[in-house]
PDB file of N, CA and C in Angstrom:
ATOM      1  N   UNK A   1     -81.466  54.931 -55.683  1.00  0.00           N
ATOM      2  CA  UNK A   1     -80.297  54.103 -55.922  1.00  0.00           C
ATOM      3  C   UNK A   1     -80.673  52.836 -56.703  1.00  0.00           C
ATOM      4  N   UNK A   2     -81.599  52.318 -56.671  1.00  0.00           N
ATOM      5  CA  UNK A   2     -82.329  51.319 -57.448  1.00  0.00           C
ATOM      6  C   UNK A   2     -82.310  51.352 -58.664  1.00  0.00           C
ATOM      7  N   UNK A   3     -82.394  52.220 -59.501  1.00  0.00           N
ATOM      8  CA  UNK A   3     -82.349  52.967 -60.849  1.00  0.00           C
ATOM      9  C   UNK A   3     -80.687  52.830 -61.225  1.00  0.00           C
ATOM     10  N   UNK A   4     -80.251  53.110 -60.416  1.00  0.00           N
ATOM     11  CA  UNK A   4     -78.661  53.069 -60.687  1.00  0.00           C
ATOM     12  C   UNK A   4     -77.962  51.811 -60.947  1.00  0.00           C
ATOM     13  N   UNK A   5     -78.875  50.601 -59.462  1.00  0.00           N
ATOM     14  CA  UNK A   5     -77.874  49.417 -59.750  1.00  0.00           C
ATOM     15  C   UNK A   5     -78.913  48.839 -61.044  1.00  0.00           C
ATOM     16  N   UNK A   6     -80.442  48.815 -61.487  1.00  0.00           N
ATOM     17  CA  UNK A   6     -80.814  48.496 -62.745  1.00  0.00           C
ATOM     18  C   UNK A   6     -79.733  48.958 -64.016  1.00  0.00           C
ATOM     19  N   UNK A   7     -79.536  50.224 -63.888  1.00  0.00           N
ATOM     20  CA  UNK A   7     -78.758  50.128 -64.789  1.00  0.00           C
ATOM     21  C   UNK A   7     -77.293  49.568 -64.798  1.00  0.00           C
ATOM     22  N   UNK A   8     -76.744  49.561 -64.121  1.00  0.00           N
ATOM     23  CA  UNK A   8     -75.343  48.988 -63.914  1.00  0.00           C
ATOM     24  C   UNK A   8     -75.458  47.574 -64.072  1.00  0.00           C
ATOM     25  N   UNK A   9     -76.750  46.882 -63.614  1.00  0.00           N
ATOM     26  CA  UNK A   9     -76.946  45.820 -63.939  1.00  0.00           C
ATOM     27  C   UNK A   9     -77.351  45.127 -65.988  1.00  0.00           C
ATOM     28  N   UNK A  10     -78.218  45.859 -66.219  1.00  0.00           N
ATOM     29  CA  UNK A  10     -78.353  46.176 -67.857  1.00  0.00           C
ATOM     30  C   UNK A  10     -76.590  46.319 -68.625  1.00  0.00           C
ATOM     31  N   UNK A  11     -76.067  47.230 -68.041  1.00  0.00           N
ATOM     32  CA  UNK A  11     -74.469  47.389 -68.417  1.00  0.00           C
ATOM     33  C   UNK A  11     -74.100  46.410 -68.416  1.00  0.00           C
ATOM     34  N   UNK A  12     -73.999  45.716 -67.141  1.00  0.00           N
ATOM     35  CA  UNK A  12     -73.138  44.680 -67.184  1.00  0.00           C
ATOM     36  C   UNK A  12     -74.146  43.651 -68.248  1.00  0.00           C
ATOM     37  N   UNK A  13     -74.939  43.270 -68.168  1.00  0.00           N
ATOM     38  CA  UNK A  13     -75.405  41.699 -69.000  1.00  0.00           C
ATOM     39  C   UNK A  13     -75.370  42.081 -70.626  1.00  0.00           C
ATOM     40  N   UNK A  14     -75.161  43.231 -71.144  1.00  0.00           N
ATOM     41  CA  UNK A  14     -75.142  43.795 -72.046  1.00  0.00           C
ATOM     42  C   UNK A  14     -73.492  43.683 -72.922  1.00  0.00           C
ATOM     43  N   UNK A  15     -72.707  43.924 -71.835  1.00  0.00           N
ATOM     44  CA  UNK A  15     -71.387  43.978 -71.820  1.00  0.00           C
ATOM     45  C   UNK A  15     -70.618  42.064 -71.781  1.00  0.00           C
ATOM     46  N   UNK A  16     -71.838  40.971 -71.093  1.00  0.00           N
ATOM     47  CA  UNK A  16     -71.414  40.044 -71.540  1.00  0.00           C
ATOM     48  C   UNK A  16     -71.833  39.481 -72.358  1.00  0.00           C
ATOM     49  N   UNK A  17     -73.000  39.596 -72.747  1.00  0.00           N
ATOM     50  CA  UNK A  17     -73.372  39.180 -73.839  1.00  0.00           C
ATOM     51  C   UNK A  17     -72.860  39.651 -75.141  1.00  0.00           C
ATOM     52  N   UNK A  18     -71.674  40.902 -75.336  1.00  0.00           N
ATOM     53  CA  UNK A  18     -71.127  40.853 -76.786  1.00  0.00           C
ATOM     54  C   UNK A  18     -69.967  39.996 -76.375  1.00  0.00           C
ATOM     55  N   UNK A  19     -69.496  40.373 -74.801  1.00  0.00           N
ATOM     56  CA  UNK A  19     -68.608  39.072 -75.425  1.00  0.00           C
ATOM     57  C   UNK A  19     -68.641  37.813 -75.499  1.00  0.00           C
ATOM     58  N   UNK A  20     -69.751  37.556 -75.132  1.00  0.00           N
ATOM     59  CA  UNK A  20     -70.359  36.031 -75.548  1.00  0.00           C
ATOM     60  C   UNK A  20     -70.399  35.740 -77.018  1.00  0.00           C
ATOM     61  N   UNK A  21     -70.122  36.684 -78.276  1.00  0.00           N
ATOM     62  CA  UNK A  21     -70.014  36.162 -79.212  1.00  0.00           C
ATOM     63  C   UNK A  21     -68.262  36.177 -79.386  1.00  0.00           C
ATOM     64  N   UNK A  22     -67.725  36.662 -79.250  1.00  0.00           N
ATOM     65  CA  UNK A  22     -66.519  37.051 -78.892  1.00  0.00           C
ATOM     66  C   UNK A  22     -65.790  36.045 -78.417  1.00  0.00           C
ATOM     67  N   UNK A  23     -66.093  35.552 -77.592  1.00  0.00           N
ATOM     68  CA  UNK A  23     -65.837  34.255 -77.087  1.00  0.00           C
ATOM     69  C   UNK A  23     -65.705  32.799 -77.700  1.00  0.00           C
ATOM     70  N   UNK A  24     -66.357  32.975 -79.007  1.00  0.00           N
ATOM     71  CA  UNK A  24     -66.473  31.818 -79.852  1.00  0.00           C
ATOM     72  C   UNK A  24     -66.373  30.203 -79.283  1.00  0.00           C
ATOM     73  N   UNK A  25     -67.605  30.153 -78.478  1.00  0.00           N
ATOM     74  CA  UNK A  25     -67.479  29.191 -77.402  1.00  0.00           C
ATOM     75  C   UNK A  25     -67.303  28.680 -76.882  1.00  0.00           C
ATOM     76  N   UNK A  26     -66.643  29.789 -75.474  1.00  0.00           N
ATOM     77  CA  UNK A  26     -65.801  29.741 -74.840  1.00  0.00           C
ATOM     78  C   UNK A  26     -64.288  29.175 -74.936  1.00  0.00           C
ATOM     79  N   UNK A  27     -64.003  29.599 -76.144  1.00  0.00           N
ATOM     80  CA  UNK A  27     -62.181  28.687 -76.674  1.00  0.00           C
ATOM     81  C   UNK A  27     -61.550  30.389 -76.644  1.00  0.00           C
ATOM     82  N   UNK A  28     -61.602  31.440 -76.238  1.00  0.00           N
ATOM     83  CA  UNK A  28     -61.358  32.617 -76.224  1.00  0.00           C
ATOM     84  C   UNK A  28     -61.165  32.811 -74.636  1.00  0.00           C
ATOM     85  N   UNK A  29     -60.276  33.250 -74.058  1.00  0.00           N
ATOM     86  CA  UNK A  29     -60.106  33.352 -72.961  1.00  0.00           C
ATOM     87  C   UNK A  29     -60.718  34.353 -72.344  1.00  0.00           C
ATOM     88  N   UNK A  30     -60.163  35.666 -72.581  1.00  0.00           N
ATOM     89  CA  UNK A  30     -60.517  37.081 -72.179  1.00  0.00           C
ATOM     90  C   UNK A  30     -61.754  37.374 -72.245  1.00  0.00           C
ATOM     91  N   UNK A  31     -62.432  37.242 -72.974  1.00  0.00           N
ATOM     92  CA  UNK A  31     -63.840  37.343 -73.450  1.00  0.00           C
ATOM     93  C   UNK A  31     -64.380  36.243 -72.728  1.00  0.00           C
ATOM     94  N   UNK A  32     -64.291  35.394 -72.796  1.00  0.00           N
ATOM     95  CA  UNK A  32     -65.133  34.333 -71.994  1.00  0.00           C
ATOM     96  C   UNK A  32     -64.609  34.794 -70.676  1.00  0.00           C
ATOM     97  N   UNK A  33     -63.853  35.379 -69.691  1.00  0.00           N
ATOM     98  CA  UNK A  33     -63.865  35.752 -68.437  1.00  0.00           C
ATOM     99  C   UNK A  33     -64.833  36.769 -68.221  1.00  0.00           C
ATOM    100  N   UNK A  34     -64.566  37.836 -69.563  1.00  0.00           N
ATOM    101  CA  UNK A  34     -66.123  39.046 -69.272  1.00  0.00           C
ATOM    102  C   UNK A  34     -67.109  38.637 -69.156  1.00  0.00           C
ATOM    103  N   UNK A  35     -67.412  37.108 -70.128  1.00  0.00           N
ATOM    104  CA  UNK A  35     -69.048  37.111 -70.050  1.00  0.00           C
ATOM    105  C   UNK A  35     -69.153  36.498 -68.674  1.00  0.00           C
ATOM    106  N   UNK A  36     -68.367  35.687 -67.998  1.00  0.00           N
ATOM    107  CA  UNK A  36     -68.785  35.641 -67.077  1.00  0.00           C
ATOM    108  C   UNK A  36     -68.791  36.413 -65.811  1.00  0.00           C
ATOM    109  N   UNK A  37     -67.666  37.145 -65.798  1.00  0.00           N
ATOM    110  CA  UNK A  37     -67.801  38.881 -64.631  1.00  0.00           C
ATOM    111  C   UNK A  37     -69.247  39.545 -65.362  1.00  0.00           C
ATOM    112  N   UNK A  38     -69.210  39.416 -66.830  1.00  0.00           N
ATOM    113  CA  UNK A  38     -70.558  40.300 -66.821  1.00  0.00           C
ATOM    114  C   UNK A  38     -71.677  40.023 -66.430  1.00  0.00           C
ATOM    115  N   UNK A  39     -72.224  38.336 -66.633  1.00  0.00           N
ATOM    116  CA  UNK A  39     -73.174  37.868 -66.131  1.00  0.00           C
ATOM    117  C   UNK A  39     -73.030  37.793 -64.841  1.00  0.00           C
ATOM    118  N   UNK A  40     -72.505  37.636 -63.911  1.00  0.00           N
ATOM    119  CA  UNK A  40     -72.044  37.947 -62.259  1.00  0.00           C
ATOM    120  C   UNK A  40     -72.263  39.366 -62.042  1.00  0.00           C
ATOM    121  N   UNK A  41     -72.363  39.876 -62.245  1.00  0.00           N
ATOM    122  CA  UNK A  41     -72.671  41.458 -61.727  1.00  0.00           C
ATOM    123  C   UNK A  41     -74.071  41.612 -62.363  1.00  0.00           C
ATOM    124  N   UNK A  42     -74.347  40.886 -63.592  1.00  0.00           N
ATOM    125  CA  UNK A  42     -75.770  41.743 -63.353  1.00  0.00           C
ATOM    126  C   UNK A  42     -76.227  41.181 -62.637  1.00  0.00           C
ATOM    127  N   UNK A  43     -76.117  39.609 -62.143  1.00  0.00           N
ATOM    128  CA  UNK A  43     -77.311  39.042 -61.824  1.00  0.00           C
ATOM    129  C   UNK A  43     -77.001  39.797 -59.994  1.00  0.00           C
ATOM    130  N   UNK A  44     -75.971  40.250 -59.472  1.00  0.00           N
ATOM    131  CA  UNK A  44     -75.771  40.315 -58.605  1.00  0.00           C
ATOM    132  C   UNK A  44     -76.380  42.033 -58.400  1.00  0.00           C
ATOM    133  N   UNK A  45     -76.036  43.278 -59.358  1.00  0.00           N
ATOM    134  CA  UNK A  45     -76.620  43.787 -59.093  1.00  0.00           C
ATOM    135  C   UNK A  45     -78.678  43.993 -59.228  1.00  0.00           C
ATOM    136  N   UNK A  46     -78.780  43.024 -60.215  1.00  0.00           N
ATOM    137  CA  UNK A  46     -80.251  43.287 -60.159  1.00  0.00           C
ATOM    138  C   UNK A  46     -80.945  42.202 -58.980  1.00  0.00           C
ATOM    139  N   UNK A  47     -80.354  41.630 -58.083  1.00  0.00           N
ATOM    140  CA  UNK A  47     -80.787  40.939 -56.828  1.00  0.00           C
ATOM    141  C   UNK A  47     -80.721  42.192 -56.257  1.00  0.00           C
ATOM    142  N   UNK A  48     -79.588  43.448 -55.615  1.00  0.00           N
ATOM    143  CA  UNK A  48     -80.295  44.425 -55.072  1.00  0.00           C
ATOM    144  C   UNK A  48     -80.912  45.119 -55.267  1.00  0.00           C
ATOM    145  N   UNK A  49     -81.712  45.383 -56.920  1.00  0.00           N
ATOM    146  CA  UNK A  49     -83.044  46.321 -57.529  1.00  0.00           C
ATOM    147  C   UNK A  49     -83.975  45.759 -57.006  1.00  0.00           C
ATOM    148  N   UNK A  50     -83.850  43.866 -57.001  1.00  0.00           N
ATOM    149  CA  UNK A  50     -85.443  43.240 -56.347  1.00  0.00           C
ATOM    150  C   UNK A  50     -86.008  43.742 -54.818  1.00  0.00           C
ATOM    151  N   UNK A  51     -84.683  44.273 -53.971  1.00  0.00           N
ATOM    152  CA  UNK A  51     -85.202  44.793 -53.048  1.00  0.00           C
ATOM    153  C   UNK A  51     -86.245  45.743 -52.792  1.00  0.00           C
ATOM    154  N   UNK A  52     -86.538  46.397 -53.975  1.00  0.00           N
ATOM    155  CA  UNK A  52     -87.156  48.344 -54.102  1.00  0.00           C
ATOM    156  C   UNK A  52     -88.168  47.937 -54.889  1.00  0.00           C
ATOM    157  N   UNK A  53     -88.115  47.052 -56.324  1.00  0.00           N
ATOM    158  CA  UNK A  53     -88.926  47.198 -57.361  1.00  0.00           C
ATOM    159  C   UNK A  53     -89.000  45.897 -57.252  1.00  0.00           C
ATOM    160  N   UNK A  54     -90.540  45.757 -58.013  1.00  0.00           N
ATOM    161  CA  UNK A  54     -90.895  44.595 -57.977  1.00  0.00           C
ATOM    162  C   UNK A  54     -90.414  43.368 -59.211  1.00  0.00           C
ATOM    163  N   UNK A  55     -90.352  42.505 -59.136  1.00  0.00           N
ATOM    164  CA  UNK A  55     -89.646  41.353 -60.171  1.00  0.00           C
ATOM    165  C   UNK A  55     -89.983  41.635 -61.441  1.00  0.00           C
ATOM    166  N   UNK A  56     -91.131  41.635 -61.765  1.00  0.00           N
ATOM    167  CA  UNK A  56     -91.973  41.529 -62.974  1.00  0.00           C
ATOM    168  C   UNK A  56     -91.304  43.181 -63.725  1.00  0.00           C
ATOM    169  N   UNK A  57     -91.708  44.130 -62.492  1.00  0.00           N
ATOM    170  CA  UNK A  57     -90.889  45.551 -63.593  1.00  0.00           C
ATOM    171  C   UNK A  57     -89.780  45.932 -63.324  1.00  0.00           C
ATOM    172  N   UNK A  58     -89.156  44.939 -62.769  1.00  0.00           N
ATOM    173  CA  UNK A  58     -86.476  45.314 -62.688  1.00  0.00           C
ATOM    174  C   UNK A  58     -87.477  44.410 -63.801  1.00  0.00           C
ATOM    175  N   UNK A  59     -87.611  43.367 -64.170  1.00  0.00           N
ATOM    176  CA  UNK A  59     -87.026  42.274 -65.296  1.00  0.00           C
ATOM    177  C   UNK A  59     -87.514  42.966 -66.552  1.00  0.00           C
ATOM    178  N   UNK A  60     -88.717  43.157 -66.425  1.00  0.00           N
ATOM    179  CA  UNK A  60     -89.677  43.480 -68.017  1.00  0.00           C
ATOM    180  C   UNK A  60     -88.292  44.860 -68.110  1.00  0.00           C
ATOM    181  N   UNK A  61     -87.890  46.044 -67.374  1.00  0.00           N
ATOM    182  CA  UNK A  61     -86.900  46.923 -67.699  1.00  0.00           C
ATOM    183  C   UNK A  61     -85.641  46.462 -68.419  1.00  0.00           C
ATOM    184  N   UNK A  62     -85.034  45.322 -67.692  1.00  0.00           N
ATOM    185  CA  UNK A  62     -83.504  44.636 -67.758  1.00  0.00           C
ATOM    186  C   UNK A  62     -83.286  44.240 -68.922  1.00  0.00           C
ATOM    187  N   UNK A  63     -84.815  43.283 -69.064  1.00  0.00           N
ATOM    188  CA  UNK A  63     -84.536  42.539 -70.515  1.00  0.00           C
ATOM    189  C   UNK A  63     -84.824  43.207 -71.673  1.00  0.00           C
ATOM    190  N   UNK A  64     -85.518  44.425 -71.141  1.00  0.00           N
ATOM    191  CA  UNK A  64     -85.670  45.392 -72.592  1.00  0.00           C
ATOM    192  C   UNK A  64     -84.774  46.068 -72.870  1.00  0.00           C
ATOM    193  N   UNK A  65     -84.201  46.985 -72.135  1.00  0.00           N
ATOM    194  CA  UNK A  65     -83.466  47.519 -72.238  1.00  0.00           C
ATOM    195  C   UNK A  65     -82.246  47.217 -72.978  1.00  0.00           C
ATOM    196  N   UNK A  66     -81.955  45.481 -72.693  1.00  0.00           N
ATOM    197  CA  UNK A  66     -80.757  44.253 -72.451  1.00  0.00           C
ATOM    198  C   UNK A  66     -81.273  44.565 -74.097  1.00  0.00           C
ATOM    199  N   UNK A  67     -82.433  44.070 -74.491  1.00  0.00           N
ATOM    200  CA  UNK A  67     -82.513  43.454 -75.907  1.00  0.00           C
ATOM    201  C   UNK A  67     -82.064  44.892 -76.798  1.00  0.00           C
ATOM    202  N   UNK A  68     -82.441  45.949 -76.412  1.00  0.00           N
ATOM    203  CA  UNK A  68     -82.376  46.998 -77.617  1.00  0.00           C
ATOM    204  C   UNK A  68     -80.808  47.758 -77.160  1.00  0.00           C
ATOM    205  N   UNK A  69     -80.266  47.434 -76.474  1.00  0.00           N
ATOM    206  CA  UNK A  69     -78.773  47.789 -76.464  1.00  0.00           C
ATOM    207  C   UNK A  69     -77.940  46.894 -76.854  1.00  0.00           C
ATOM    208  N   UNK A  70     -78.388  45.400 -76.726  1.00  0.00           N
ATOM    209  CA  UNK A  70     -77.305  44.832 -77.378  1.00  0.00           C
ATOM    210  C   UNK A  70     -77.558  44.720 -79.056  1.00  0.00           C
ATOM    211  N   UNK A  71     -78.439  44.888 -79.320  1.00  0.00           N
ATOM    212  CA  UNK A  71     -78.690  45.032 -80.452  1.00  0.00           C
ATOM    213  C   UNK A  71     -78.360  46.020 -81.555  1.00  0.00           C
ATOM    214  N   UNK A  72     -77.959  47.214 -80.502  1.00  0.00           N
ATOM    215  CA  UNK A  72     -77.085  48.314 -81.191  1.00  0.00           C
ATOM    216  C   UNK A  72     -75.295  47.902 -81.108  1.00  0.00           C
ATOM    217  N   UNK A  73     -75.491  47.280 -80.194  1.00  0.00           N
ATOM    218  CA  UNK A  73     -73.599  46.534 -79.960  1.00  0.00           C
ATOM    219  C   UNK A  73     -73.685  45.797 -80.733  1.00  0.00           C
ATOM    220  N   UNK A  74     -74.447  45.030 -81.604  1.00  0.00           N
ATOM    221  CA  UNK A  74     -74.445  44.078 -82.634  1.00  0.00           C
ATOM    222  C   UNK A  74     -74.067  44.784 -83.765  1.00  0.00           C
ATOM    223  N   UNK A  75     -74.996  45.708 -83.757  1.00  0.00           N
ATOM    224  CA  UNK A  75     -74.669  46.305 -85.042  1.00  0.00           C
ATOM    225  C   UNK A  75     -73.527  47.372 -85.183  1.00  0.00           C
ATOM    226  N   UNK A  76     -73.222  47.454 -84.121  1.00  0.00           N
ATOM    227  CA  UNK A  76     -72.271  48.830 -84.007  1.00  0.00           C
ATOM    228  C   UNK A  76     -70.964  48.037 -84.150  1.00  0.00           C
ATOM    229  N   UNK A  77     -70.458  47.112 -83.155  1.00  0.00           N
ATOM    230  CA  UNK A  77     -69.545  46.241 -83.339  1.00  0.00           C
ATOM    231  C   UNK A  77     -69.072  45.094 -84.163  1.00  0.00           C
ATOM    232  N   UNK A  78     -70.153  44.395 -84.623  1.00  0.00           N
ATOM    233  CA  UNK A  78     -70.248  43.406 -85.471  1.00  0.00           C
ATOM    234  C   UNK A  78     -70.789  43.529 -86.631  1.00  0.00           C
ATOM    235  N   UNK A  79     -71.002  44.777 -87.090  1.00  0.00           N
ATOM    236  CA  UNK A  79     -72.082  44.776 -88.146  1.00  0.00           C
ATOM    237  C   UNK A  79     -72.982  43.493 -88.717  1.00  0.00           C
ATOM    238  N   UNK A  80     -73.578  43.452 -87.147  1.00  0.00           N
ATOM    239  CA  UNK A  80     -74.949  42.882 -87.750  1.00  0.00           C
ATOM    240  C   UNK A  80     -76.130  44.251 -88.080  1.00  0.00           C
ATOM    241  N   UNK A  81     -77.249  44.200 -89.233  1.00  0.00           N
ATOM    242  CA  UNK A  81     -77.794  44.913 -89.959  1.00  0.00           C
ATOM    243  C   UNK A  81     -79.125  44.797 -89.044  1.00  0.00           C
ATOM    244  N   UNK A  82     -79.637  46.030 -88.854  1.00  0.00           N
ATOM    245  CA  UNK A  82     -80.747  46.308 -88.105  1.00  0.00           C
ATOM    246  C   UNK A  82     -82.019  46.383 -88.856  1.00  0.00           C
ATOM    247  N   UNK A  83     -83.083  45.753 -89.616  1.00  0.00           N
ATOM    248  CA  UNK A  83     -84.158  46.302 -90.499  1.00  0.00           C
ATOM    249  C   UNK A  83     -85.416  46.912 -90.078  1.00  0.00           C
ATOM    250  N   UNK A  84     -86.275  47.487 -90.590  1.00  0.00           N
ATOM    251  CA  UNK A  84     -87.519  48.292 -90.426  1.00  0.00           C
ATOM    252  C   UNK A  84     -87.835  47.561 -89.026  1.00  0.00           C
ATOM    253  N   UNK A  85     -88.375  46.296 -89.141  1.00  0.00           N
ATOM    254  CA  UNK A  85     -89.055  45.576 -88.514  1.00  0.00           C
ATOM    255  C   UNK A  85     -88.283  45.290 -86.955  1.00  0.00           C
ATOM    256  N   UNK A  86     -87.227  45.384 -87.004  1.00  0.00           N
ATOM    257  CA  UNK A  86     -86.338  45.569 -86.130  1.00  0.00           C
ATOM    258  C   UNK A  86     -86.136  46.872 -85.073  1.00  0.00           C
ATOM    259  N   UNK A  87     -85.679  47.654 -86.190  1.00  0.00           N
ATOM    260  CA  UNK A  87     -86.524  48.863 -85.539  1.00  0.00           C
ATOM    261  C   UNK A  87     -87.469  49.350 -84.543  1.00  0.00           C
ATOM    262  N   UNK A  88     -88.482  49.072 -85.069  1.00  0.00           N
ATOM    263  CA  UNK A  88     -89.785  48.989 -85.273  1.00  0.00           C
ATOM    264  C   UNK A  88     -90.462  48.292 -83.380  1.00  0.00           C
ATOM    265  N   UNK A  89     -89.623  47.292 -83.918  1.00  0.00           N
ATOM    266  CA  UNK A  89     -90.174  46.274 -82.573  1.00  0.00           C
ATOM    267  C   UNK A  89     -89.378  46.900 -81.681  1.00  0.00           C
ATOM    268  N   UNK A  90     -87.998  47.367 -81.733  1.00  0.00           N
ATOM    269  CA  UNK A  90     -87.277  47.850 -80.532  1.00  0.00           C
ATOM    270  C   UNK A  90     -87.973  49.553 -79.576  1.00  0.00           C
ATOM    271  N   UNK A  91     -88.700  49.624 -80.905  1.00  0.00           N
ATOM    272  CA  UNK A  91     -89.365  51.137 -80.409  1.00  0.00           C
ATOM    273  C   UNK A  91     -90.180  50.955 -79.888  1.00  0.00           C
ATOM    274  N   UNK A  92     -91.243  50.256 -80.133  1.00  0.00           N
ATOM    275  CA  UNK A  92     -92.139  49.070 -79.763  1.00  0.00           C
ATOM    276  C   UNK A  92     -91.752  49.240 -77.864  1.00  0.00           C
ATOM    277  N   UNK A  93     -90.878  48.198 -77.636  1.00  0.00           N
ATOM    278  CA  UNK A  93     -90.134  47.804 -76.732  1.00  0.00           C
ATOM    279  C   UNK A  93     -89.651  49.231 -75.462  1.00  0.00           C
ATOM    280  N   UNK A  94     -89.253  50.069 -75.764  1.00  0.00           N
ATOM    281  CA  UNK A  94     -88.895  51.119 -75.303  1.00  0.00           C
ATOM    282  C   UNK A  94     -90.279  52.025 -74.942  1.00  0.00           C
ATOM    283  N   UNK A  95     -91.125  52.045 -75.795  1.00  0.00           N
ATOM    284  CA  UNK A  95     -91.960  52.407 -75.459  1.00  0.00           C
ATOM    285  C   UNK A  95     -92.928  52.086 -74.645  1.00  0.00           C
ATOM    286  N   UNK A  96     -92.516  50.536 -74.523  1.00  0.00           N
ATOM    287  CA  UNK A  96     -93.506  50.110 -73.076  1.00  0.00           C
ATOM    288  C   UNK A  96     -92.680  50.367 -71.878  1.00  0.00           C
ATOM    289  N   UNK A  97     -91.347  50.250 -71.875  1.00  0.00           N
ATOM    290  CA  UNK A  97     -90.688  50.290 -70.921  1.00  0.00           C
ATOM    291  C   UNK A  97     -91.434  51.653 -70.200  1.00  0.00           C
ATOM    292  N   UNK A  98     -91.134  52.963 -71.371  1.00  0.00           N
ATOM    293  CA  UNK A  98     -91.375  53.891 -70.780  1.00  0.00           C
ATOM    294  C   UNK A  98     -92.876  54.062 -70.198  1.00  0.00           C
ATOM    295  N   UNK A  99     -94.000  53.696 -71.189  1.00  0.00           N
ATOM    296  CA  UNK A  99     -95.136  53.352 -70.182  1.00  0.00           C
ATOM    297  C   UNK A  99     -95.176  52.997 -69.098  1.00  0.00           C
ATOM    298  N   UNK A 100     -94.648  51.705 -68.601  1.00  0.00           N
ATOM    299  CA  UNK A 100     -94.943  51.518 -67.312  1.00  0.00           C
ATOM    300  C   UNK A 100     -94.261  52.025 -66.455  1.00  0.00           C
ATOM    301  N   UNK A 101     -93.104  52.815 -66.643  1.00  0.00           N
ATOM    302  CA  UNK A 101     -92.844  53.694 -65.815  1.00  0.00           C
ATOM    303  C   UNK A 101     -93.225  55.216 -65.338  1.00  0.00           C
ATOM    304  N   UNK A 102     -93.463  55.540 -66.261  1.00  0.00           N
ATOM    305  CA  UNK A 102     -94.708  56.819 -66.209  1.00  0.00           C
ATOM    306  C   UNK A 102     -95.740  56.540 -65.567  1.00  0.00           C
ATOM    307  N   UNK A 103     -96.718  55.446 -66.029  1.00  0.00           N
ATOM    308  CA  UNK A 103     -98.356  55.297 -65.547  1.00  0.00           C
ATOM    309  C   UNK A 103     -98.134  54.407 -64.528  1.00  0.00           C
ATOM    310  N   UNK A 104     -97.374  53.357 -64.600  1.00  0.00           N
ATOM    311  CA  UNK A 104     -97.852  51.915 -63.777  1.00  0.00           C
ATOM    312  C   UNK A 104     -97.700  52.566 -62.048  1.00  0.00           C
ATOM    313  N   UNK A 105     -98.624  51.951 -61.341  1.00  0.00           N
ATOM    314  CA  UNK A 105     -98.782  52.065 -60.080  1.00  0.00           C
ATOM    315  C   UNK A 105     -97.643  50.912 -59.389  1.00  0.00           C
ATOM    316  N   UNK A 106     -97.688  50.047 -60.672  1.00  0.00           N
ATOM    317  CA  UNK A 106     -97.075  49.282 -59.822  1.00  0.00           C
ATOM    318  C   UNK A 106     -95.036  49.865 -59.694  1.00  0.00           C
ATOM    319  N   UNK A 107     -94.793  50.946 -60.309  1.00  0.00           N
ATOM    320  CA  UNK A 107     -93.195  51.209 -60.178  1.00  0.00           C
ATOM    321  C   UNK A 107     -93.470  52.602 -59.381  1.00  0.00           C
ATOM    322  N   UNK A 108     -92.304  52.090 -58.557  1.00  0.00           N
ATOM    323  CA  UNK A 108     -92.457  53.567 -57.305  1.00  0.00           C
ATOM    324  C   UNK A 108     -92.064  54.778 -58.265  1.00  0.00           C
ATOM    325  N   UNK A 109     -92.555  55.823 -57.663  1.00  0.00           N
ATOM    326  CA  UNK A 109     -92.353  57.382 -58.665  1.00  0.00           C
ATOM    327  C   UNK A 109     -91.813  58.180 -57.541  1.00  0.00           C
TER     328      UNK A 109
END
């Protein structure tokens, strides 16, 4: 179940952070209520991931995950432009995620 609220938690901070641009600071109503239900649920569901998994790997997961999904909502929604290097680093990124979940001793299997 841990896996579940990480992700629901990733969803949600993911989900406020586009509308944190959306929001055009905070003079946008609707959008500025998501970012803050969105930031409220993640932080609320990844307080019950800290129960199972340890801080260092819910966060190093959350924020990776966080960075290379919103980064496709950037570009998917806003057309902001993704380059090599961008890319690159997000694969980068994913690929450690998935390392330490495969090898690390330290994430339960």
């Amino acid at each position: 179940m841990s896996y579940v609220y990480l992700a629901l938690a990733i969803i949600a901070e993911v989900a406020g952070t586009a509308a944190l641009k959306s929001s055009e600071g905070f003079t946008n109503l609707v959008p500025s209520i998501i970012v803050v239900l969105g930031y409220g649920m993640a932080f609320y569901f990844l307080s019950l991931v800290l129960n199972h998994i340890p801080v260092g790997v819910a966060y190093a997961i959350w924020a990776g995950a966080g960075v290379v999904l919103i980064s496709l909502v950037g570009a998917a929604m806003f057309g902001q432009k993704l380059d090599l290097p961008a890319i690159v680093g997000m694969a980068l990124i994913v690929s450690g995620i998935v390392v330490m979940n495969v090898f690390s001793s330290s994430v339960q299997h």
